[in-house]
N, C-alpha and C. Protein backbone atom coordinates (compact mmCIF):
# COMPACT_ATOMS: atom_id res chain seq x y z
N UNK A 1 0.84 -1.17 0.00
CA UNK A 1 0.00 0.00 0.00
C UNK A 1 0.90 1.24 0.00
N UNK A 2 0.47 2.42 -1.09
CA UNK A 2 1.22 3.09 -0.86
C UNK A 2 0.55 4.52 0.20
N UNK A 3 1.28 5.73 0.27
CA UNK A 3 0.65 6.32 1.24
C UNK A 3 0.98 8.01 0.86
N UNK A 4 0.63 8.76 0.80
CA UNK A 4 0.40 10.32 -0.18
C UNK A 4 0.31 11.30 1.48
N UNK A 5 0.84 11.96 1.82
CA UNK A 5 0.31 13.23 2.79
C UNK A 5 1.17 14.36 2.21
N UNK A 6 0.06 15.31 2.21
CA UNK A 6 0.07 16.43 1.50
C UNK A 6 0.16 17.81 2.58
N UNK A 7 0.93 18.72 3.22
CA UNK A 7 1.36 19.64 3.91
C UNK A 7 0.69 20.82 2.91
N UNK A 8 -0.22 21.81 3.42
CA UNK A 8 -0.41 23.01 2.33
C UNK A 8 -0.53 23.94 3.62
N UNK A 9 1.00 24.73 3.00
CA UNK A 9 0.40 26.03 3.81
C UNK A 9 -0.23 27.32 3.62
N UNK A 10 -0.71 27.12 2.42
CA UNK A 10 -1.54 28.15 1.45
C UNK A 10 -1.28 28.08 0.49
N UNK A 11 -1.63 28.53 -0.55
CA UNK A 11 -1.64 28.78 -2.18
C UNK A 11 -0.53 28.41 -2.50
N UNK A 12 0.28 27.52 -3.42
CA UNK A 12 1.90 27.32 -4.09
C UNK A 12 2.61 26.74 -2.65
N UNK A 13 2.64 26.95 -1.73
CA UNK A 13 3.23 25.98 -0.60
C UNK A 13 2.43 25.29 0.11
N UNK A 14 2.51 23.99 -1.34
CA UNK A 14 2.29 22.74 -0.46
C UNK A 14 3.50 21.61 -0.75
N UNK A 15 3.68 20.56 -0.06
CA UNK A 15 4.58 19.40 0.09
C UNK A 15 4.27 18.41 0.10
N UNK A 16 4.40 17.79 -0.34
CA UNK A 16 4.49 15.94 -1.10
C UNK A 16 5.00 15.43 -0.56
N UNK A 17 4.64 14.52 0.47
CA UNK A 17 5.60 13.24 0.85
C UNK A 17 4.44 11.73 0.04
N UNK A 18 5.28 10.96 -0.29
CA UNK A 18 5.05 9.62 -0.59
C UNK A 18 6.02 8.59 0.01
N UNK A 19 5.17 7.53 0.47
CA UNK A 19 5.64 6.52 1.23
C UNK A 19 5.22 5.02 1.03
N UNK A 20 5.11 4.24 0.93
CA UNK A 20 5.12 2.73 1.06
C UNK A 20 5.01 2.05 2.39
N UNK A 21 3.82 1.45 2.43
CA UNK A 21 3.82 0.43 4.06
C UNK A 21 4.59 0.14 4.81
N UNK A 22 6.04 -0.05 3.33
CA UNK A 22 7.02 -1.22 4.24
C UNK A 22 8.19 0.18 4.71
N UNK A 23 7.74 1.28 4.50
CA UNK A 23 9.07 2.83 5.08
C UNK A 23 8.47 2.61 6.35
N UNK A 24 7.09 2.19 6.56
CA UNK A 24 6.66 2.31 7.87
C UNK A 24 7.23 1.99 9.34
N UNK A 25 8.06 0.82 8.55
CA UNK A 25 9.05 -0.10 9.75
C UNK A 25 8.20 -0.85 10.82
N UNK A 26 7.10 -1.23 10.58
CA UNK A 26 6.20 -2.02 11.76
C UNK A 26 6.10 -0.63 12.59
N UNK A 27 6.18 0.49 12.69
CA UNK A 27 5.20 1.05 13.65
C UNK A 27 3.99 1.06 14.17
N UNK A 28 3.52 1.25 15.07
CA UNK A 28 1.99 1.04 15.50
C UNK A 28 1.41 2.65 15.17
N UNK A 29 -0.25 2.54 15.27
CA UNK A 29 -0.71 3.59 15.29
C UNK A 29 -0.84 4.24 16.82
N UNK A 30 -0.53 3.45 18.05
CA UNK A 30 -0.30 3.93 19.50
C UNK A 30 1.60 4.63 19.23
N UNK A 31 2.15 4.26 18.37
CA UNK A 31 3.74 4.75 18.77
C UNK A 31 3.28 6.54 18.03
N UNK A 32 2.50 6.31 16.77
CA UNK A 32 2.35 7.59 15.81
C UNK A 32 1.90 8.52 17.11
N UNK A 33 0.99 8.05 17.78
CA UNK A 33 -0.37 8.67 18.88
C UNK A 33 1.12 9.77 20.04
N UNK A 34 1.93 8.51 20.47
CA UNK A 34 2.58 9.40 20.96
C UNK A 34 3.71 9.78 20.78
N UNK A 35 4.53 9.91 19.54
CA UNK A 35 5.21 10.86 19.02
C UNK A 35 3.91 12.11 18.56
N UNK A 36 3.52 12.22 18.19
CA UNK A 36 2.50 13.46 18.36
C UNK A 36 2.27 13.93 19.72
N UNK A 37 1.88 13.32 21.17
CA UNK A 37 2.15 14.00 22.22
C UNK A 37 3.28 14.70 22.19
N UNK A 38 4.43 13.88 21.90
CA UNK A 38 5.85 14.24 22.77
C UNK A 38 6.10 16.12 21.63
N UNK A 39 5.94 15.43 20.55
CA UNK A 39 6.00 16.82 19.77
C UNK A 39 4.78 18.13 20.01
N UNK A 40 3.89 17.67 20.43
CA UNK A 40 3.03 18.43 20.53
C UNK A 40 3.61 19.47 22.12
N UNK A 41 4.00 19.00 22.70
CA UNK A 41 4.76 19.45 24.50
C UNK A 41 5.52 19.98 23.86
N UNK A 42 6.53 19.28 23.21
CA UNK A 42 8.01 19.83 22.87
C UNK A 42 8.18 21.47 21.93
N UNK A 43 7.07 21.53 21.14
CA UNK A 43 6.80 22.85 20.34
C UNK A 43 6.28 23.32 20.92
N UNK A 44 5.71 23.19 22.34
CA UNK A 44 4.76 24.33 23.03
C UNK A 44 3.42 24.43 22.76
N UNK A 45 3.05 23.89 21.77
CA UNK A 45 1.66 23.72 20.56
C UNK A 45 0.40 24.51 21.88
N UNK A 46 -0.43 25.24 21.18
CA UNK A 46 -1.65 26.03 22.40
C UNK A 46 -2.61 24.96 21.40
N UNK A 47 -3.58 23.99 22.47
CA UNK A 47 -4.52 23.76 21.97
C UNK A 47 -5.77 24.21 21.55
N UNK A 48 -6.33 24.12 20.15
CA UNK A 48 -7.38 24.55 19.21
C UNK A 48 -8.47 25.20 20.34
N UNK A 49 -9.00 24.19 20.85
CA UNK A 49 -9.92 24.36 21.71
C UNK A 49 -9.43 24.34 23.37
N UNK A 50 -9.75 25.25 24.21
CA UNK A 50 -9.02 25.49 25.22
C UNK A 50 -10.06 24.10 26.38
N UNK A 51 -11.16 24.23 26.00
CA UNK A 51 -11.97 23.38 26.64
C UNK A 51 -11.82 22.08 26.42
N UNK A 52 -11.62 20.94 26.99
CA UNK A 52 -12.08 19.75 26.59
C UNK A 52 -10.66 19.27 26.24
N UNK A 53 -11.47 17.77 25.82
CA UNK A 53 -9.55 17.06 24.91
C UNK A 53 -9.09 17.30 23.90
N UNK A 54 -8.00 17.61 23.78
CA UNK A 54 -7.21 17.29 22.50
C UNK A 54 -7.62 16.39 21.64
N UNK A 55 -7.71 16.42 20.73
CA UNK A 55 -8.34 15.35 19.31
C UNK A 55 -6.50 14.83 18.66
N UNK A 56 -6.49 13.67 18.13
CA UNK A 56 -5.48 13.51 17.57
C UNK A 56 -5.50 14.68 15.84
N UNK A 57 -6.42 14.91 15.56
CA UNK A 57 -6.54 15.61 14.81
C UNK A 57 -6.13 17.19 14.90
N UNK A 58 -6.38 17.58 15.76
CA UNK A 58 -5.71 18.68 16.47
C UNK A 58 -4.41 19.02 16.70
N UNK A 59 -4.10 17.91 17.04
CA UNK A 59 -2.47 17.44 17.63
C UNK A 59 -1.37 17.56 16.51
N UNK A 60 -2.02 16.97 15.24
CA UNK A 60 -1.59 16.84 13.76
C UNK A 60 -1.62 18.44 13.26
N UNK A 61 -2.28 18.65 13.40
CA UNK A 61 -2.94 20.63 12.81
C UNK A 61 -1.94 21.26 13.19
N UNK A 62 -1.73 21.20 14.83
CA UNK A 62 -0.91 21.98 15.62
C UNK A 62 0.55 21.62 15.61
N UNK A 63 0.99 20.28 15.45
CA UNK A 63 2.01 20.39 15.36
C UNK A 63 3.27 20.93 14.13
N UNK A 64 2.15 20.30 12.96
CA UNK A 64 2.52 21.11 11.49
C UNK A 64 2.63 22.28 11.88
N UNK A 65 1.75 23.11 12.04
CA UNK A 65 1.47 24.44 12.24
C UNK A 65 3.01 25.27 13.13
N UNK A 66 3.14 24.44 14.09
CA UNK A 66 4.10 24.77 15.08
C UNK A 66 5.54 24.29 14.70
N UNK A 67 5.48 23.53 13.86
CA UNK A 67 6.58 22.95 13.49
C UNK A 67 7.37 23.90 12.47
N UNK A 68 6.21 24.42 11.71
CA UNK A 68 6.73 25.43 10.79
C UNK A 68 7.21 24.46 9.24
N UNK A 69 7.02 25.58 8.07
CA UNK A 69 7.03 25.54 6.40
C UNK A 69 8.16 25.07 6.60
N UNK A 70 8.72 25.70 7.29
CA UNK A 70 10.34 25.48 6.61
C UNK A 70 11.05 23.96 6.55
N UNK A 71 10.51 23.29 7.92
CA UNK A 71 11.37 21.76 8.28
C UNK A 71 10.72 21.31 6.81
N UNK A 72 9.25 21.37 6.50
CA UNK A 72 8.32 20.32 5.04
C UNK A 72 8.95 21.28 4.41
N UNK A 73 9.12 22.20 3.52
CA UNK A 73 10.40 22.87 2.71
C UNK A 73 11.67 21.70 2.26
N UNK A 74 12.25 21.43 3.63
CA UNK A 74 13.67 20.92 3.60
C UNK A 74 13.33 19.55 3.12
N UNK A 75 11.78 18.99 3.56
CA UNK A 75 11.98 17.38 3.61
C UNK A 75 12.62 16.58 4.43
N UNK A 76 13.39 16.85 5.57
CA UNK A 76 14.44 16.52 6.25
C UNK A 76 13.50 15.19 7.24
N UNK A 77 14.26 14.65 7.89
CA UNK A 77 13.82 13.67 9.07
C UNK A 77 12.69 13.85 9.68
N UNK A 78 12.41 15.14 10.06
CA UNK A 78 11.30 15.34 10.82
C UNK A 78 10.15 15.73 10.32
N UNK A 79 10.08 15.82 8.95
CA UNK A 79 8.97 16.27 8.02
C UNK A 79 8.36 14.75 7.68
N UNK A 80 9.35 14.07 7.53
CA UNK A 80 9.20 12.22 7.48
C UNK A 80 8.62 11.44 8.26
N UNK A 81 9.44 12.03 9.35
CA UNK A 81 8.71 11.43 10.62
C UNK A 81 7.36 12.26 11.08
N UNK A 82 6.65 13.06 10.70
CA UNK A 82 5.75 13.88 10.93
C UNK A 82 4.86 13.30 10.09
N UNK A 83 4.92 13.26 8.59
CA UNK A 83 4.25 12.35 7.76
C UNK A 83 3.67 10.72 7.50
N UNK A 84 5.05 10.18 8.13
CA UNK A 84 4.67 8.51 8.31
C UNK A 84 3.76 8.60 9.51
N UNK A 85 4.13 9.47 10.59
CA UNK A 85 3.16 9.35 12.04
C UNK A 85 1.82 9.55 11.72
N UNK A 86 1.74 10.84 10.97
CA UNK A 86 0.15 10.80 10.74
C UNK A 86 -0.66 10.09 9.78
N UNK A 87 -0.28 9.33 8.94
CA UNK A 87 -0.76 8.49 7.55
C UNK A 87 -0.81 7.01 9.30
N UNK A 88 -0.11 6.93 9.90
CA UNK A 88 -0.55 6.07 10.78
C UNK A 88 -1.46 6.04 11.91
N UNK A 89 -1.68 8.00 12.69
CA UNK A 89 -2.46 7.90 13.70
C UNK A 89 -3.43 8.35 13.12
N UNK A 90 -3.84 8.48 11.72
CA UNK A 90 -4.82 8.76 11.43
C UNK A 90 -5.48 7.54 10.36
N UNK A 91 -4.68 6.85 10.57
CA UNK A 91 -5.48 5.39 9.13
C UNK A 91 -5.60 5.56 7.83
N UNK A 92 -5.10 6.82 7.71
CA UNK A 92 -5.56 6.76 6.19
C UNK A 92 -4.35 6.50 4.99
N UNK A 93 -4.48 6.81 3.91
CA UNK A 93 -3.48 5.77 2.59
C UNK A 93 -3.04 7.62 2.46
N UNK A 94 -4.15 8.22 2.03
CA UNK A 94 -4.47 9.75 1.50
C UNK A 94 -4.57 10.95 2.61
N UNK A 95 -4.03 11.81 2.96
CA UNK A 95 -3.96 13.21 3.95
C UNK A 95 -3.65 14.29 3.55
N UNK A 96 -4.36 15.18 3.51
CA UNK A 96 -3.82 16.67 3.38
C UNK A 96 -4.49 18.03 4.66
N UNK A 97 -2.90 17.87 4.99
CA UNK A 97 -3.17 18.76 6.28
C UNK A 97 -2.79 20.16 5.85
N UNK A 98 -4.23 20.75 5.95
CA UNK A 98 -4.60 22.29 5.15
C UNK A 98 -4.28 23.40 6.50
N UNK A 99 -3.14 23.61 6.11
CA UNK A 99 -2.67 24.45 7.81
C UNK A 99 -3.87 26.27 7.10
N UNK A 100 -3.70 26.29 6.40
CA UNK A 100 -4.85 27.80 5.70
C UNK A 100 -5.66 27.66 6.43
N UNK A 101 -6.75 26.81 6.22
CA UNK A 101 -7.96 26.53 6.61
C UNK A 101 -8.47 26.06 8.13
N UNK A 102 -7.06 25.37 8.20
CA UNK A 102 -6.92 25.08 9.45
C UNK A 102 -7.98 23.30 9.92
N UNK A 103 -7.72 22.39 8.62
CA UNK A 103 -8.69 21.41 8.94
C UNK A 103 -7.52 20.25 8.24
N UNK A 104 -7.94 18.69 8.06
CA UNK A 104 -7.52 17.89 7.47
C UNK A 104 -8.42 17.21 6.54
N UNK A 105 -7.87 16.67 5.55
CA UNK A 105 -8.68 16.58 4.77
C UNK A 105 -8.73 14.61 4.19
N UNK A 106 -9.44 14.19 3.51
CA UNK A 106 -8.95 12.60 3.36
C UNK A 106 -9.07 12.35 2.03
């Protein structure tokens, strides 16, 4: 299976990652769950909604968001690892995390 997540941070900056099941390395969708905590603390991330829980969906929004254009720009390790995590804590093959709009999309 292959796997597409799409980074747009508005109009002309967006980013392409493509991946394959087997880049996945046997990760779980509980390891994706919390590398998204640990990054989500580690950037400081203010949650969407001040009330209530965090959504893993949120977590994904915010950490792009907080992570900043530039690391998905470079492509580097952590744009990778940001990408394989969420094509896993979120299940899907297809993702585009619309930092504009501020939603995800499938």
């Amino acid at each position: 299976m292959s796997h597409t997540v799409i980074v747009a941070f508005g109009k002309g900056k967006e980013y392409e990652f493509k991946f394959t099941q087997g880049d996945l390395g046997g990760q779980t969708a509980e390891e994706a769950r919390r590398w998204f905590d640990k990054e989500f603390v580690s950037l400081e991330c203010e949650p969407s909604n001040p009330v209530g829980k965090v959504l893993i969906i949120d977590k994904v929004l915010n950490v792009a968001k907080y992570g900043g254009e530039a690391r998905f720009a470079e492509a580097g390790g952590w744009a990778k690892d940001f990408t394989r995590n969420a094509a896993l804590a979120l299940g899907r093959d297809t993702i585009r995390v619309d930092l504009a709009d501020f939603v995800i999309g499938y």
